[in-house]
ModelCIF file with pLDDT and N, C-alpha, C, O atoms, coordinates in Angstrom:
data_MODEL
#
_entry.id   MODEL 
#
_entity.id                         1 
_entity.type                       polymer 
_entity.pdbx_number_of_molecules   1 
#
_entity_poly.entity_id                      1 
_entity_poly.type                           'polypeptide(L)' 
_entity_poly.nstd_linkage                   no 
_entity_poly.nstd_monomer                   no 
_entity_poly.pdbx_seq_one_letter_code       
;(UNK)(UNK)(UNK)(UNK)(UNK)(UNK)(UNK)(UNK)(UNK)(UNK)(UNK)(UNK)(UNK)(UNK)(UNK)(UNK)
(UNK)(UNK)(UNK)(UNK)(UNK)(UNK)(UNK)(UNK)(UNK)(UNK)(UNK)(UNK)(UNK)(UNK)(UNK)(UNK)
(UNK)(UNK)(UNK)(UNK)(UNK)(UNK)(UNK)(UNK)(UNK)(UNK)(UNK)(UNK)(UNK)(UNK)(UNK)(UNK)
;
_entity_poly.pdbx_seq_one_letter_code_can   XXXXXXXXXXXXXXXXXXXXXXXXXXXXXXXXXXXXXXXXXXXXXXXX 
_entity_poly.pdbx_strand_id                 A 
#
loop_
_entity_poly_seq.entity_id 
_entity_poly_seq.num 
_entity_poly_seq.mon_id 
_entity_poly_seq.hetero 
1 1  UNK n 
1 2  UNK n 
1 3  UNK n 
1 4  UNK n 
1 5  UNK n 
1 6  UNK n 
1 7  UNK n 
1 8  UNK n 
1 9  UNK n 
1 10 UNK n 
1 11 UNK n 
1 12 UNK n 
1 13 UNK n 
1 14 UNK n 
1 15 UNK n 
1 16 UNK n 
1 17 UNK n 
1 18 UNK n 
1 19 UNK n 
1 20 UNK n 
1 21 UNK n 
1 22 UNK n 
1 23 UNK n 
1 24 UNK n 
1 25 UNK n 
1 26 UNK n 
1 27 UNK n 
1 28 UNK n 
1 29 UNK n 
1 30 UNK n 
1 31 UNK n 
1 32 UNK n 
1 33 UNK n 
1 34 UNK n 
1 35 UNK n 
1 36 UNK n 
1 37 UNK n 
1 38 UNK n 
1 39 UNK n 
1 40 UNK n 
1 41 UNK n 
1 42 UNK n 
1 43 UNK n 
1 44 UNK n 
1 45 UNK n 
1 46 UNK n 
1 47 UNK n 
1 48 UNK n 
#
_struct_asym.id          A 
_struct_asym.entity_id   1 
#
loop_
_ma_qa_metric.id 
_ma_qa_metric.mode 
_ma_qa_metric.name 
_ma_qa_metric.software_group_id 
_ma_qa_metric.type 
1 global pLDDT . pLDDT 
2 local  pLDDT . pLDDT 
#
_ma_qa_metric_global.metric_id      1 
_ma_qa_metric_global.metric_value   95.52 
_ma_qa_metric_global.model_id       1 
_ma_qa_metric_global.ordinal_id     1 
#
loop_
_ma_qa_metric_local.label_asym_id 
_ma_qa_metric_local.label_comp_id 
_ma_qa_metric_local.label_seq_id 
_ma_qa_metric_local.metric_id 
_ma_qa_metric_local.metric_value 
_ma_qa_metric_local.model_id 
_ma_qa_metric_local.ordinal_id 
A UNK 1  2 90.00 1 1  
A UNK 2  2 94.00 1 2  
A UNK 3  2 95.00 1 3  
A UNK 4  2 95.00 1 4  
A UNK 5  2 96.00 1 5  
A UNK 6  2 96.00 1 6  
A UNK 7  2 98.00 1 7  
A UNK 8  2 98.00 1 8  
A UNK 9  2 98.00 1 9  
A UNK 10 2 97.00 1 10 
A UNK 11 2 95.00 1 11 
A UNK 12 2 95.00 1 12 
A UNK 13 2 91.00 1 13 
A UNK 14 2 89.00 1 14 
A UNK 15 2 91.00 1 15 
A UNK 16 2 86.00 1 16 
A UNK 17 2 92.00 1 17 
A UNK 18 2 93.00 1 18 
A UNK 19 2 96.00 1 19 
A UNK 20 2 97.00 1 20 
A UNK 21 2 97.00 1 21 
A UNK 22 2 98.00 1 22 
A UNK 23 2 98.00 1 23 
A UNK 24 2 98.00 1 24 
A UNK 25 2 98.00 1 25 
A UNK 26 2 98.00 1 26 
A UNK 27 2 98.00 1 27 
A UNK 28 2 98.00 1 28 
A UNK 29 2 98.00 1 29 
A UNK 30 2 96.00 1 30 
A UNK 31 2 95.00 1 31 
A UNK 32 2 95.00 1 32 
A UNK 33 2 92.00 1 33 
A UNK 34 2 94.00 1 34 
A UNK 35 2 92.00 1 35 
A UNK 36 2 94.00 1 36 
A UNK 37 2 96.00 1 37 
A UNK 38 2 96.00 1 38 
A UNK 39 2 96.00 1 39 
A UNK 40 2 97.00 1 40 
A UNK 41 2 97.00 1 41 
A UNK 42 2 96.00 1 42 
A UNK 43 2 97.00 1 43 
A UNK 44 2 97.00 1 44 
A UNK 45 2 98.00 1 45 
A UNK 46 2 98.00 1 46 
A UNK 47 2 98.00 1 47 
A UNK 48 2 98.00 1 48 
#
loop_
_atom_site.group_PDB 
_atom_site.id 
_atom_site.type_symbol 
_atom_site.label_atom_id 
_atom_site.label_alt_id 
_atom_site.label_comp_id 
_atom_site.label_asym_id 
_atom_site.label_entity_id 
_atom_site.label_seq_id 
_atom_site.pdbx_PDB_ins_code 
_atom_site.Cartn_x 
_atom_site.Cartn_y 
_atom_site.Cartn_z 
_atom_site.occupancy 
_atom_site.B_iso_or_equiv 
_atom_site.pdbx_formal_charge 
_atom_site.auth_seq_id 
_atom_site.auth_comp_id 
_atom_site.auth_asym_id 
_atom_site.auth_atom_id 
_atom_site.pdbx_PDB_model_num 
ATOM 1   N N  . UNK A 1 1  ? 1.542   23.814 12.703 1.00 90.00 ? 1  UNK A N  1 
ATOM 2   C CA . UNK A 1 1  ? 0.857   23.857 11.425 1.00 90.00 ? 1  UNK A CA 1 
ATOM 3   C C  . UNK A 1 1  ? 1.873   23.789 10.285 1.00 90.00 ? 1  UNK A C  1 
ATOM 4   O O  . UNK A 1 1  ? 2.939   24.402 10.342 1.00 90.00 ? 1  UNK A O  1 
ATOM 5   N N  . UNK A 1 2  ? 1.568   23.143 9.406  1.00 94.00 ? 2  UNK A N  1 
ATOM 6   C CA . UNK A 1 2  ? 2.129   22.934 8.190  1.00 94.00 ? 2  UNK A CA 1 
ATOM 7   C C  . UNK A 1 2  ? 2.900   24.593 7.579  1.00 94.00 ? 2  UNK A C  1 
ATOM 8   O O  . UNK A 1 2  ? 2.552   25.702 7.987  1.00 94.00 ? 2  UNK A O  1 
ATOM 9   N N  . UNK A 1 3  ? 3.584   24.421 6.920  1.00 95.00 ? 3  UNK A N  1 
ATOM 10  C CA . UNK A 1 3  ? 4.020   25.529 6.074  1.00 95.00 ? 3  UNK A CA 1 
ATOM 11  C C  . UNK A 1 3  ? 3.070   25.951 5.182  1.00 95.00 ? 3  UNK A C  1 
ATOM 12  O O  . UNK A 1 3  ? 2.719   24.858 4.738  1.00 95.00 ? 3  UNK A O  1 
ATOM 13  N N  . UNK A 1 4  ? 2.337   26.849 4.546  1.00 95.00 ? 4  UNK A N  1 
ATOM 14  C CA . UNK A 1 4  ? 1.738   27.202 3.504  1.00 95.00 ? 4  UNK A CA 1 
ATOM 15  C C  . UNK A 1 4  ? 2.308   26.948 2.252  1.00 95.00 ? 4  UNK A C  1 
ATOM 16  O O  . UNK A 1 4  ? 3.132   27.862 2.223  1.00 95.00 ? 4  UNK A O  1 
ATOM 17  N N  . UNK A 1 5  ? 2.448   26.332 1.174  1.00 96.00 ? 5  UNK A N  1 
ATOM 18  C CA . UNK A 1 5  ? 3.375   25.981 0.025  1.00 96.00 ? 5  UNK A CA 1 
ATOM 19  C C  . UNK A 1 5  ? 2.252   26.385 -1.171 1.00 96.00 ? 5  UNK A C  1 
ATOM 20  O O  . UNK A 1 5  ? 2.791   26.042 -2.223 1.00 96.00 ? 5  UNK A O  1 
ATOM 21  N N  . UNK A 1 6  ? 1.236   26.829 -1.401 1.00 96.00 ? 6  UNK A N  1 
ATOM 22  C CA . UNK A 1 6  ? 0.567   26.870 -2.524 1.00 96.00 ? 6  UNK A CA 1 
ATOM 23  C C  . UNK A 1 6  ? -0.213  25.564 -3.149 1.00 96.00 ? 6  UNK A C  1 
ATOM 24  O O  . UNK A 1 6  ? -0.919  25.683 -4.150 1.00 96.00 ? 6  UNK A O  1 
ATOM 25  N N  . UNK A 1 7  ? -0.022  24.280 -2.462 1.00 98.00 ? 7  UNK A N  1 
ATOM 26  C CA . UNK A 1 7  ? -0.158  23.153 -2.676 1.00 98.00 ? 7  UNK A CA 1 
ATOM 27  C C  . UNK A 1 7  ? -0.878  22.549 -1.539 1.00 98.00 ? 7  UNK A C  1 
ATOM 28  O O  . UNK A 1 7  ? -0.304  22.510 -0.451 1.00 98.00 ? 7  UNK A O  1 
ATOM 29  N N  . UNK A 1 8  ? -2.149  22.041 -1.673 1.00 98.00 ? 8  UNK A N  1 
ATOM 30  C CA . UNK A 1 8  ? -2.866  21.650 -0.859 1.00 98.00 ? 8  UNK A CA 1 
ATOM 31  C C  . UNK A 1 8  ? -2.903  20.802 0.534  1.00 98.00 ? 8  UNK A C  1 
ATOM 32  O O  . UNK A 1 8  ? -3.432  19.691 0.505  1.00 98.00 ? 8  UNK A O  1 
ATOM 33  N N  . UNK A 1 9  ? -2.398  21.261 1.655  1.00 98.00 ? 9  UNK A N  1 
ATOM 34  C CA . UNK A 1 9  ? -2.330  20.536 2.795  1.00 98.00 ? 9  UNK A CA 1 
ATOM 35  C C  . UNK A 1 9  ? -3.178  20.500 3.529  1.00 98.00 ? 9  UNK A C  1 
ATOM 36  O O  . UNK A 1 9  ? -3.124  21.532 4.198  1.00 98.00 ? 9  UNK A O  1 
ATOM 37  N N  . UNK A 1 10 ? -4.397  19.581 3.982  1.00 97.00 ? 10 UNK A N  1 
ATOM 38  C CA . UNK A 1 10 ? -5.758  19.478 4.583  1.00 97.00 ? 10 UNK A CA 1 
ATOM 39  C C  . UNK A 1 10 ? -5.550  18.809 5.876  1.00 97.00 ? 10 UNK A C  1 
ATOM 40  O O  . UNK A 1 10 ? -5.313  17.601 5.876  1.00 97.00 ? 10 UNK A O  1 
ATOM 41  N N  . UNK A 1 11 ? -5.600  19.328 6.743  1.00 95.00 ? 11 UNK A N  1 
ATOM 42  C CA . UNK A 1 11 ? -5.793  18.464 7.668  1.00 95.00 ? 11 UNK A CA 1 
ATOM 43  C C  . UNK A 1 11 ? -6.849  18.645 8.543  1.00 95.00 ? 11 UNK A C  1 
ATOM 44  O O  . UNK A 1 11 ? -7.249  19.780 8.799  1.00 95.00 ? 11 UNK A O  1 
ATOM 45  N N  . UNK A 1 12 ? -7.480  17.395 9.161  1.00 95.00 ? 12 UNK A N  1 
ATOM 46  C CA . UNK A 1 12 ? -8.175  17.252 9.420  1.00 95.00 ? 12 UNK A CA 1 
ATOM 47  C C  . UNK A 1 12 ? -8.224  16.245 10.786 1.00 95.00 ? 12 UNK A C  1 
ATOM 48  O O  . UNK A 1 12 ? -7.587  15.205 10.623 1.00 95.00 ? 12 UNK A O  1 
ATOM 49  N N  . UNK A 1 13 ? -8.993  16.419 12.330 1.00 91.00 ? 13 UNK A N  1 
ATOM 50  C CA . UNK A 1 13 ? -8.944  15.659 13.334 1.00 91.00 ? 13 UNK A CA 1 
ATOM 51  C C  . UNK A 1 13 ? -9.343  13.829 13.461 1.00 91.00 ? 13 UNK A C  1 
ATOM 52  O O  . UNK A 1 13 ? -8.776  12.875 13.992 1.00 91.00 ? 13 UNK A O  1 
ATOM 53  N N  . UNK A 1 14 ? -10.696 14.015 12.611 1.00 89.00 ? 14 UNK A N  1 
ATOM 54  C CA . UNK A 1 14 ? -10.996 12.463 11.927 1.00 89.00 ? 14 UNK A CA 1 
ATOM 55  C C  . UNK A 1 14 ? -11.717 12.592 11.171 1.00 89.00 ? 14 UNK A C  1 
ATOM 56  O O  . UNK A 1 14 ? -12.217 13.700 10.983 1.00 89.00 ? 14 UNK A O  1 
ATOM 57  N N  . UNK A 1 15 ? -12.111 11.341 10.321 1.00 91.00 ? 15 UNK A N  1 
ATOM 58  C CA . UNK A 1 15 ? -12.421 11.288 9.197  1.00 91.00 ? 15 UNK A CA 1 
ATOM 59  C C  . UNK A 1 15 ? -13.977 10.425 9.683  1.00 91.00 ? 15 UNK A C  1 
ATOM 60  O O  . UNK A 1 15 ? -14.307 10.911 10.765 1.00 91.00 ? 15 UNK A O  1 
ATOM 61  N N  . UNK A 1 16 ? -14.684 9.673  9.380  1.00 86.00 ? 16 UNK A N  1 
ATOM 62  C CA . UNK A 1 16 ? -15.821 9.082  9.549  1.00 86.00 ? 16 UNK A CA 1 
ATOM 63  C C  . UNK A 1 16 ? -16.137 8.070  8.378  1.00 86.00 ? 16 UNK A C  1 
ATOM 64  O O  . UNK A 1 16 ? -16.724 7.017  8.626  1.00 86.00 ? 16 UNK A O  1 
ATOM 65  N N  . UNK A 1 17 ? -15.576 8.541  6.565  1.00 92.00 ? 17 UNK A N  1 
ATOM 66  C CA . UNK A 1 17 ? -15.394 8.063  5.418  1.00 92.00 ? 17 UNK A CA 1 
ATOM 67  C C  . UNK A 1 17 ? -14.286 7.676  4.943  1.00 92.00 ? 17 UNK A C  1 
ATOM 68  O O  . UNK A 1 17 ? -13.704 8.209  3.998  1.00 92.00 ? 17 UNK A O  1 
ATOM 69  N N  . UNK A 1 18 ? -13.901 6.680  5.594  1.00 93.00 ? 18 UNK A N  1 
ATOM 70  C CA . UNK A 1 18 ? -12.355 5.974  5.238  1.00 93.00 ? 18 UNK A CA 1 
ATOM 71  C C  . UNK A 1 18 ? -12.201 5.014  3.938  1.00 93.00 ? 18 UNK A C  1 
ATOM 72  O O  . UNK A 1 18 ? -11.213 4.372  3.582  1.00 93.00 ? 18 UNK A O  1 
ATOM 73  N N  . UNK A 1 19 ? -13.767 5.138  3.207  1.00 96.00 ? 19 UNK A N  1 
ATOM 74  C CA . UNK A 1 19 ? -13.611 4.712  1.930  1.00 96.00 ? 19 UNK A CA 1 
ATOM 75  C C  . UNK A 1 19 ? -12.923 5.502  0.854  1.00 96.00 ? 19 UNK A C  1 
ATOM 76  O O  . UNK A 1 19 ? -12.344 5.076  -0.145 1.00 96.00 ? 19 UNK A O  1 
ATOM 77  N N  . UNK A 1 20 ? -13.171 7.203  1.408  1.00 97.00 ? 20 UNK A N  1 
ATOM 78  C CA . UNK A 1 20 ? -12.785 8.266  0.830  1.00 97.00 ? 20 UNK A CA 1 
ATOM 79  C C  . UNK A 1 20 ? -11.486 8.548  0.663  1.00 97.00 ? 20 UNK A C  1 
ATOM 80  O O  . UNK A 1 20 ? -11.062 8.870  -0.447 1.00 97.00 ? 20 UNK A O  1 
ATOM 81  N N  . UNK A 1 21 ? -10.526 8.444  1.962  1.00 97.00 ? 21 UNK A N  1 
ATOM 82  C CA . UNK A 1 21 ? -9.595  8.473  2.418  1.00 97.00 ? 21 UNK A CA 1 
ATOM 83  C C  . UNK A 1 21 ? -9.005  7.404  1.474  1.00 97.00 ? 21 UNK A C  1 
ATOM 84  O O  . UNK A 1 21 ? -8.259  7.914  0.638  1.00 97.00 ? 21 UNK A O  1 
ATOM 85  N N  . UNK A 1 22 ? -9.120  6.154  1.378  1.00 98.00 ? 22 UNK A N  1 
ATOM 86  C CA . UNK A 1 22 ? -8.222  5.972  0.379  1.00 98.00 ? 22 UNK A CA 1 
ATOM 87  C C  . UNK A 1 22 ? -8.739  5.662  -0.595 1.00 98.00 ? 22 UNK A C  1 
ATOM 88  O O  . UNK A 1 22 ? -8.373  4.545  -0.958 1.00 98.00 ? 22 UNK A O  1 
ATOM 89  N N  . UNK A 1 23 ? -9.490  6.152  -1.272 1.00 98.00 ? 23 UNK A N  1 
ATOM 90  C CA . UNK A 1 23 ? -10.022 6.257  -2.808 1.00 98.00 ? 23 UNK A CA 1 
ATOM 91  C C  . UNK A 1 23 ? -8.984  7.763  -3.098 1.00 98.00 ? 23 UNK A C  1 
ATOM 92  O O  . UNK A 1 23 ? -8.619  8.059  -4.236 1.00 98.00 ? 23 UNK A O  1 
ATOM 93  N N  . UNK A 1 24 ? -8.658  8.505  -2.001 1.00 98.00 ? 24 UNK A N  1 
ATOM 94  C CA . UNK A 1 24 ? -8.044  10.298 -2.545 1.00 98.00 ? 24 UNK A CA 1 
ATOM 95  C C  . UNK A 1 24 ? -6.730  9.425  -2.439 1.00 98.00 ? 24 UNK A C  1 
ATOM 96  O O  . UNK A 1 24 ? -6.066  10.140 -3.189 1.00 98.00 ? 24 UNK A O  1 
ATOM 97  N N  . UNK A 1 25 ? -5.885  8.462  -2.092 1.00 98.00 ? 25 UNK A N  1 
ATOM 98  C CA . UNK A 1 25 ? -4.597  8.312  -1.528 1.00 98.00 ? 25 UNK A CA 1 
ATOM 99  C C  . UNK A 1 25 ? -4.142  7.818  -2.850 1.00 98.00 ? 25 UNK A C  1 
ATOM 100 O O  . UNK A 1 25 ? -4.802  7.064  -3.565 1.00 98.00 ? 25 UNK A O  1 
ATOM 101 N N  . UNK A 1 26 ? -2.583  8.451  -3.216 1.00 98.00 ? 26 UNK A N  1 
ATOM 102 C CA . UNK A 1 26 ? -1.981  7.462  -4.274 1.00 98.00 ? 26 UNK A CA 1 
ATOM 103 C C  . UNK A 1 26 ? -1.046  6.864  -3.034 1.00 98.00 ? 26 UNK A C  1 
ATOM 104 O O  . UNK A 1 26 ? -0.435  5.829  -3.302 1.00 98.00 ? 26 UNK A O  1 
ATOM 105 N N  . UNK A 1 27 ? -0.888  7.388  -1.781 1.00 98.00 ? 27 UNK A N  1 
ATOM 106 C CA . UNK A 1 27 ? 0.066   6.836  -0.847 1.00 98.00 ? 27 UNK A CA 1 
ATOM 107 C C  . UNK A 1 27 ? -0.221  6.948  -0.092 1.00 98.00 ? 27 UNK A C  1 
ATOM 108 O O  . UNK A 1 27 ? -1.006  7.883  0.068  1.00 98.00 ? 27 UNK A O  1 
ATOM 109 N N  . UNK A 1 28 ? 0.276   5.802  1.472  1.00 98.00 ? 28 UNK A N  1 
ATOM 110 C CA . UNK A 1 28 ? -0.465  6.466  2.667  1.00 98.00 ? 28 UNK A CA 1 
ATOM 111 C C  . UNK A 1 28 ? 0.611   6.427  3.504  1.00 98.00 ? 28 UNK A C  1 
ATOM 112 O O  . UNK A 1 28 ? 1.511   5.655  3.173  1.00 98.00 ? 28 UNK A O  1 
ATOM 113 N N  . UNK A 1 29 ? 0.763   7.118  4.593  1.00 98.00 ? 29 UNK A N  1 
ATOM 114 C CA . UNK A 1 29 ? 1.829   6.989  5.766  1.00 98.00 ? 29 UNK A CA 1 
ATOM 115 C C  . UNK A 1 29 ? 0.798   6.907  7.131  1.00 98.00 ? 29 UNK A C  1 
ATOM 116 O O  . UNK A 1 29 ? -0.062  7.683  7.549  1.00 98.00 ? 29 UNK A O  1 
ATOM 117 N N  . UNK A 1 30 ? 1.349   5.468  7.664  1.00 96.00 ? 30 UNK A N  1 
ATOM 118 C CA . UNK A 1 30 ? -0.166  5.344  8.610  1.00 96.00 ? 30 UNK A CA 1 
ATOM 119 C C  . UNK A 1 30 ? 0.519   3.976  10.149 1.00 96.00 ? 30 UNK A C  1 
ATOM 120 O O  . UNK A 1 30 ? 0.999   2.957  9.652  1.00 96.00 ? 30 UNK A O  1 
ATOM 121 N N  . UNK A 1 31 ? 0.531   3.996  11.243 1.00 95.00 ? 31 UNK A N  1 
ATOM 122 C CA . UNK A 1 31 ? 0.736   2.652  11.452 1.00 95.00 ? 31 UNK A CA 1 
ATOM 123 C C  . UNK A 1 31 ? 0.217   1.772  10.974 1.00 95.00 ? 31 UNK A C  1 
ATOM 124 O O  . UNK A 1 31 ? -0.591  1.870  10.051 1.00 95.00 ? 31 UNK A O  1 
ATOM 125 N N  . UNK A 1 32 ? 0.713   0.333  11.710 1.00 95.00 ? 32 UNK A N  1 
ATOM 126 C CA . UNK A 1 32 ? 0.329   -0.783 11.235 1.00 95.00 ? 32 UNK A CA 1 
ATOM 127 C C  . UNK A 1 32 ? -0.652  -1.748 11.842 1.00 95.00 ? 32 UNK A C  1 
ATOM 128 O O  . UNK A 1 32 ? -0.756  -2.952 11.609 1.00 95.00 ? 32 UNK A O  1 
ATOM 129 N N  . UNK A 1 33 ? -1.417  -0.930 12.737 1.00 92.00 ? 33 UNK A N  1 
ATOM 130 C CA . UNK A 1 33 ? -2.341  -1.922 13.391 1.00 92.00 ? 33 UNK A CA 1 
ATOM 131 C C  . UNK A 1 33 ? -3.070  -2.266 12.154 1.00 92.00 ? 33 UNK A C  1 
ATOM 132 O O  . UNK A 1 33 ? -3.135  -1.626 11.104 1.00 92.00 ? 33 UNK A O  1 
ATOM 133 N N  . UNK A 1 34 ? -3.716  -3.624 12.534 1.00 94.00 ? 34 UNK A N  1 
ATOM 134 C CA . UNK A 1 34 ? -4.274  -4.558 12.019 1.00 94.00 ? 34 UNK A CA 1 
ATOM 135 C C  . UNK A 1 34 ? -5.064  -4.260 10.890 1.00 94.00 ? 34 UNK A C  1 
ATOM 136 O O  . UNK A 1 34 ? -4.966  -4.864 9.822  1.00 94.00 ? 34 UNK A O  1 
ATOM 137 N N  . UNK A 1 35 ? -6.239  -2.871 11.227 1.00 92.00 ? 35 UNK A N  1 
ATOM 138 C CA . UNK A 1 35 ? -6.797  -2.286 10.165 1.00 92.00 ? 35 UNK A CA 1 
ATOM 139 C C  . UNK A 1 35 ? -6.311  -1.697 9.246  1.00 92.00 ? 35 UNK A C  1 
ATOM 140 O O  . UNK A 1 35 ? -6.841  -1.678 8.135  1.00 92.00 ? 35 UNK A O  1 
ATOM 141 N N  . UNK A 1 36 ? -5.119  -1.052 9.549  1.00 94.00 ? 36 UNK A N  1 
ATOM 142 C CA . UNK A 1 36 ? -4.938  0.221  8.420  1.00 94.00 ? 36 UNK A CA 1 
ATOM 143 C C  . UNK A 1 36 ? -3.844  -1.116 8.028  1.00 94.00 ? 36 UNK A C  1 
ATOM 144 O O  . UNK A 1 36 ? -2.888  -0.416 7.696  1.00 94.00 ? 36 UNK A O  1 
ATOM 145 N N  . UNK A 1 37 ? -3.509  -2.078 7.904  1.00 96.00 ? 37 UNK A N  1 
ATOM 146 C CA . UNK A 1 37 ? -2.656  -3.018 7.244  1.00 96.00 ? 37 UNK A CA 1 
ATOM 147 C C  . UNK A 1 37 ? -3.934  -3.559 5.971  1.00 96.00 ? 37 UNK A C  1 
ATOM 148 O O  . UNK A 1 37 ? -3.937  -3.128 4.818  1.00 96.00 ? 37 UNK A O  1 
ATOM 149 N N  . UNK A 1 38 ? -4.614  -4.242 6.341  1.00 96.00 ? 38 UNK A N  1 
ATOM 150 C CA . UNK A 1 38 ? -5.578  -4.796 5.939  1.00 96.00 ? 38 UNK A CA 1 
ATOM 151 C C  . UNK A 1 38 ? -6.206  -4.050 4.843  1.00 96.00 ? 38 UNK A C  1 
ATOM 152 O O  . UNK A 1 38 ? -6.278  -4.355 3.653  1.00 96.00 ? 38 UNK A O  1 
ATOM 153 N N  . UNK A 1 39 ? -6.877  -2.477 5.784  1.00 96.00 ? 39 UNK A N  1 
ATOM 154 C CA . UNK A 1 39 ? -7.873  -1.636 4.602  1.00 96.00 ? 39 UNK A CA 1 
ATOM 155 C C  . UNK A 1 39 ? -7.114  -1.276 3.810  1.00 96.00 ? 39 UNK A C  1 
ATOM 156 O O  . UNK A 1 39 ? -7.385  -1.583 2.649  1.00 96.00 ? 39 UNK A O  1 
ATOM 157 N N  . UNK A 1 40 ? -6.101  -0.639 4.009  1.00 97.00 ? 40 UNK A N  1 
ATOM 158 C CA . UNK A 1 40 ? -4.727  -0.491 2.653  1.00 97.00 ? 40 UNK A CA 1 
ATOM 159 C C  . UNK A 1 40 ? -4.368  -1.410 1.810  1.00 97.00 ? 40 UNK A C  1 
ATOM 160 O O  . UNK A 1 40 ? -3.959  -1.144 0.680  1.00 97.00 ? 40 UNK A O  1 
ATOM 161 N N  . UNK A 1 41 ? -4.493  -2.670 2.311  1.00 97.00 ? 41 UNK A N  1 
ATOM 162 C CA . UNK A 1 41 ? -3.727  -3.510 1.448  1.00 97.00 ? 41 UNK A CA 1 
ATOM 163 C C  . UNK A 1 41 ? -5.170  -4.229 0.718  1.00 97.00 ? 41 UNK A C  1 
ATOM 164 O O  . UNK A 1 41 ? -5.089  -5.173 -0.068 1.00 97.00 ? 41 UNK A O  1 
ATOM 165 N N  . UNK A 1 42 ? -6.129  -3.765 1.023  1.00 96.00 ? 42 UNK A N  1 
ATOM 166 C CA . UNK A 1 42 ? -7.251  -4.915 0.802  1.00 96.00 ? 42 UNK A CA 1 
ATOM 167 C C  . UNK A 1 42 ? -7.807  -4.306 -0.728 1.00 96.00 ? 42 UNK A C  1 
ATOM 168 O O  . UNK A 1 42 ? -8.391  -4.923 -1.618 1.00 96.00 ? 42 UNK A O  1 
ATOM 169 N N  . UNK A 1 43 ? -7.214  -2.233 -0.652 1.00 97.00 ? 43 UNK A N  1 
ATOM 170 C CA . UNK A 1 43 ? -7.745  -1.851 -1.466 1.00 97.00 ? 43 UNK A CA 1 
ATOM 171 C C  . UNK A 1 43 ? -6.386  -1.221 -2.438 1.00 97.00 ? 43 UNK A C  1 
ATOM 172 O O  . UNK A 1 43 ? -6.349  -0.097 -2.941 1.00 97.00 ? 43 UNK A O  1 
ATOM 173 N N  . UNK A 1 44 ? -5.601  -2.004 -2.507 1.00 97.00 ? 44 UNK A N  1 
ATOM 174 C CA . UNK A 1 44 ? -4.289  -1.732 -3.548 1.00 97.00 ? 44 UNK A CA 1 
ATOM 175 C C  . UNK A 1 44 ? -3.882  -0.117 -3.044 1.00 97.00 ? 44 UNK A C  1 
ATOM 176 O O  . UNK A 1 44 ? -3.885  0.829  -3.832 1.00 97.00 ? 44 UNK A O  1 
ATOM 177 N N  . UNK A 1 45 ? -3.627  -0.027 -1.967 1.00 98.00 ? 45 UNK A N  1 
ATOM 178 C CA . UNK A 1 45 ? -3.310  1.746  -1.596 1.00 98.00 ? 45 UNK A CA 1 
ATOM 179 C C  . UNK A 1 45 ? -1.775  1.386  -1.232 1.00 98.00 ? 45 UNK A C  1 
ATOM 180 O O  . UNK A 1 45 ? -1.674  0.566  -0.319 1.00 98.00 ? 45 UNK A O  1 
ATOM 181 N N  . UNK A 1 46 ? -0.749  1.784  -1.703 1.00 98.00 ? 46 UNK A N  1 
ATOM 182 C CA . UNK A 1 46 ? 0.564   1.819  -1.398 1.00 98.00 ? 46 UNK A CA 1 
ATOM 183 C C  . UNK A 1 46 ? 0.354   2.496  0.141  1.00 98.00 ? 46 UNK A C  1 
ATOM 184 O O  . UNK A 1 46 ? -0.590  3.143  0.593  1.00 98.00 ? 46 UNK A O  1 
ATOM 185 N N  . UNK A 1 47 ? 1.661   2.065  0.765  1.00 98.00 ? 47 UNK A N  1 
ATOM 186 C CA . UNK A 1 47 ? 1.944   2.654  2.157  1.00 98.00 ? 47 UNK A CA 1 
ATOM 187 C C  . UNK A 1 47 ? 3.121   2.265  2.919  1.00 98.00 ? 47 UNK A C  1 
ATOM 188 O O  . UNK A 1 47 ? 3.779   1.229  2.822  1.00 98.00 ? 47 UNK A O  1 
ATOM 189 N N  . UNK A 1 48 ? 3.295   3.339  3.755  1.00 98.00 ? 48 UNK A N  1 
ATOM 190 C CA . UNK A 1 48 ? 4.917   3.295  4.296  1.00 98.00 ? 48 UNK A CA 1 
ATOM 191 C C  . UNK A 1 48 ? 4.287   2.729  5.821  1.00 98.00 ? 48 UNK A C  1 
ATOM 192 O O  . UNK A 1 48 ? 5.053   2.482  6.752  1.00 98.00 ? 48 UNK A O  1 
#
């Protein structure tokens, strides 16, 4: 588990609303299969 820092760390097992997911992202750290290349890039979401 994450460190506690006072600063919001959520995690979560999956998501179901991946419109959400990166509508909240100013950044994402994610592989590169085909989708998360695409849905990231399709919707201007920076990513490593």
């Amino acid at each position: 588990e994450p460190v506690p820092t006072g600063v919001p760390y959520v995690v979560l097992p999956f998501v179901e609303r991946m419109d959400l997911v990166l509508a909240a992202a100013d950044l994402m750290v994610c592989r590169s299969g085909a989708s998360s290349v695409v849905e990231a890039a399709a919707t201007g979401v920076p990513a490593i």
